[in-house]
Protein backbone atom coordinates (compact mmCIF):
# COMPACT_ATOMS: atom_id res chain seq x y z
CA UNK A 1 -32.59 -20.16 -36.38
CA UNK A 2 -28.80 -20.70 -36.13
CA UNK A 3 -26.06 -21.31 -32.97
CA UNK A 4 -22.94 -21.66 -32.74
CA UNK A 5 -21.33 -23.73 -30.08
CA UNK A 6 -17.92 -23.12 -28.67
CA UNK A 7 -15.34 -24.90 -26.25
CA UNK A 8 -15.65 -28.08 -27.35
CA UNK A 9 -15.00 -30.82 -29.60
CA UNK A 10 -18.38 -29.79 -30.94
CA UNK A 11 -17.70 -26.33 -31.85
CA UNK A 12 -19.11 -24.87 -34.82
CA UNK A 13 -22.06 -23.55 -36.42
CA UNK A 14 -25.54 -25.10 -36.20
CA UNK A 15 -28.81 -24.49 -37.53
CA UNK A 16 -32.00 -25.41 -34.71
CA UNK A 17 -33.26 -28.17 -37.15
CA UNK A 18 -36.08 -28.79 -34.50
CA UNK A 19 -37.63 -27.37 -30.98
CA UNK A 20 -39.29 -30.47 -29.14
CA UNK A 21 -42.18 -29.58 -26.50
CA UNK A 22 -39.80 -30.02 -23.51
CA UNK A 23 -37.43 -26.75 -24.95
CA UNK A 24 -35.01 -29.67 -26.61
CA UNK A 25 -33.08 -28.03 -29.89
CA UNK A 26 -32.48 -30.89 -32.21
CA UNK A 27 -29.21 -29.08 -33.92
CA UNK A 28 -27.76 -29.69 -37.41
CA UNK A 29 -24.59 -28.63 -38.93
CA UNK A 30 -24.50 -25.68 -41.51
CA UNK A 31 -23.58 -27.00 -45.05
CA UNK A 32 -20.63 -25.81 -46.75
CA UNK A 33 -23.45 -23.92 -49.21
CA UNK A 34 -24.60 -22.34 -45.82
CA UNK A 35 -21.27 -21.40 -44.99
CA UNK A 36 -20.04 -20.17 -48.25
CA UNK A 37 -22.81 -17.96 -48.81
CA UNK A 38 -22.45 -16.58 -44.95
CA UNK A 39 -19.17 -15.72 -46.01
CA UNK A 40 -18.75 -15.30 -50.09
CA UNK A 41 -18.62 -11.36 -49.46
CA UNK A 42 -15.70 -10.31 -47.61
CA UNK A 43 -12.62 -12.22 -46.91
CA UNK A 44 -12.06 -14.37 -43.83
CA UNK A 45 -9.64 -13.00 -41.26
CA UNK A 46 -6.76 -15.35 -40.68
CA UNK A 47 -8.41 -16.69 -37.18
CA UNK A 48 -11.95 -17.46 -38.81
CA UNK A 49 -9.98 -18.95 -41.62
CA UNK A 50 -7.99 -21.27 -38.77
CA UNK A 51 -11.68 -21.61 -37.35
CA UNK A 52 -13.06 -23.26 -39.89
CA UNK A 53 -11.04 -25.84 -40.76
CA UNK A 54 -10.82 -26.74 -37.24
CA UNK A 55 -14.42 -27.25 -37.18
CA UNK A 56 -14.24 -29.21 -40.71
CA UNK A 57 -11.77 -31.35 -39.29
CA UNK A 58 -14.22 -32.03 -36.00
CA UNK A 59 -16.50 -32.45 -38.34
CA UNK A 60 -15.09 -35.62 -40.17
CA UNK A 61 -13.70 -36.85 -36.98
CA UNK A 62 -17.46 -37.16 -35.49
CA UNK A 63 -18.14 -38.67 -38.98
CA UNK A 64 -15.93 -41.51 -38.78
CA UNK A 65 -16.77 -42.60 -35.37
């Protein structure tokens, strides 16, 4: 199962890596393979292109902290 999760620092593409008893989704970010083969078939519009590196750089940021 995947989300996505916008308006945030946080926003990108998940996949539900766990659903705890209480309803809790433990949430993982896709992989660049996960990615890449979501999109390998067409080419990215200039906005999803824009998107995604937005969320790559929100992705390192988190990483450093």
């Amino acid at each position: 199962m995947k989300a996505t999760v916008d308006g945030s620092e946080l926003s990108g593409s998940y996949v539900v890596a766990e659903q705890r008893d209480d309803g809790t989704l433990v949430l993982r970010p896709e992989t660049s393979d996960e990615v890449i083969e979501q999109h390998a078939d067409r080419v990215l519009s200039e906005e999803e292109f824009l998107g995604s590196l937005d969320r790559l750089h929100a992705a390192k940021l988190r990483e450093e902290q």
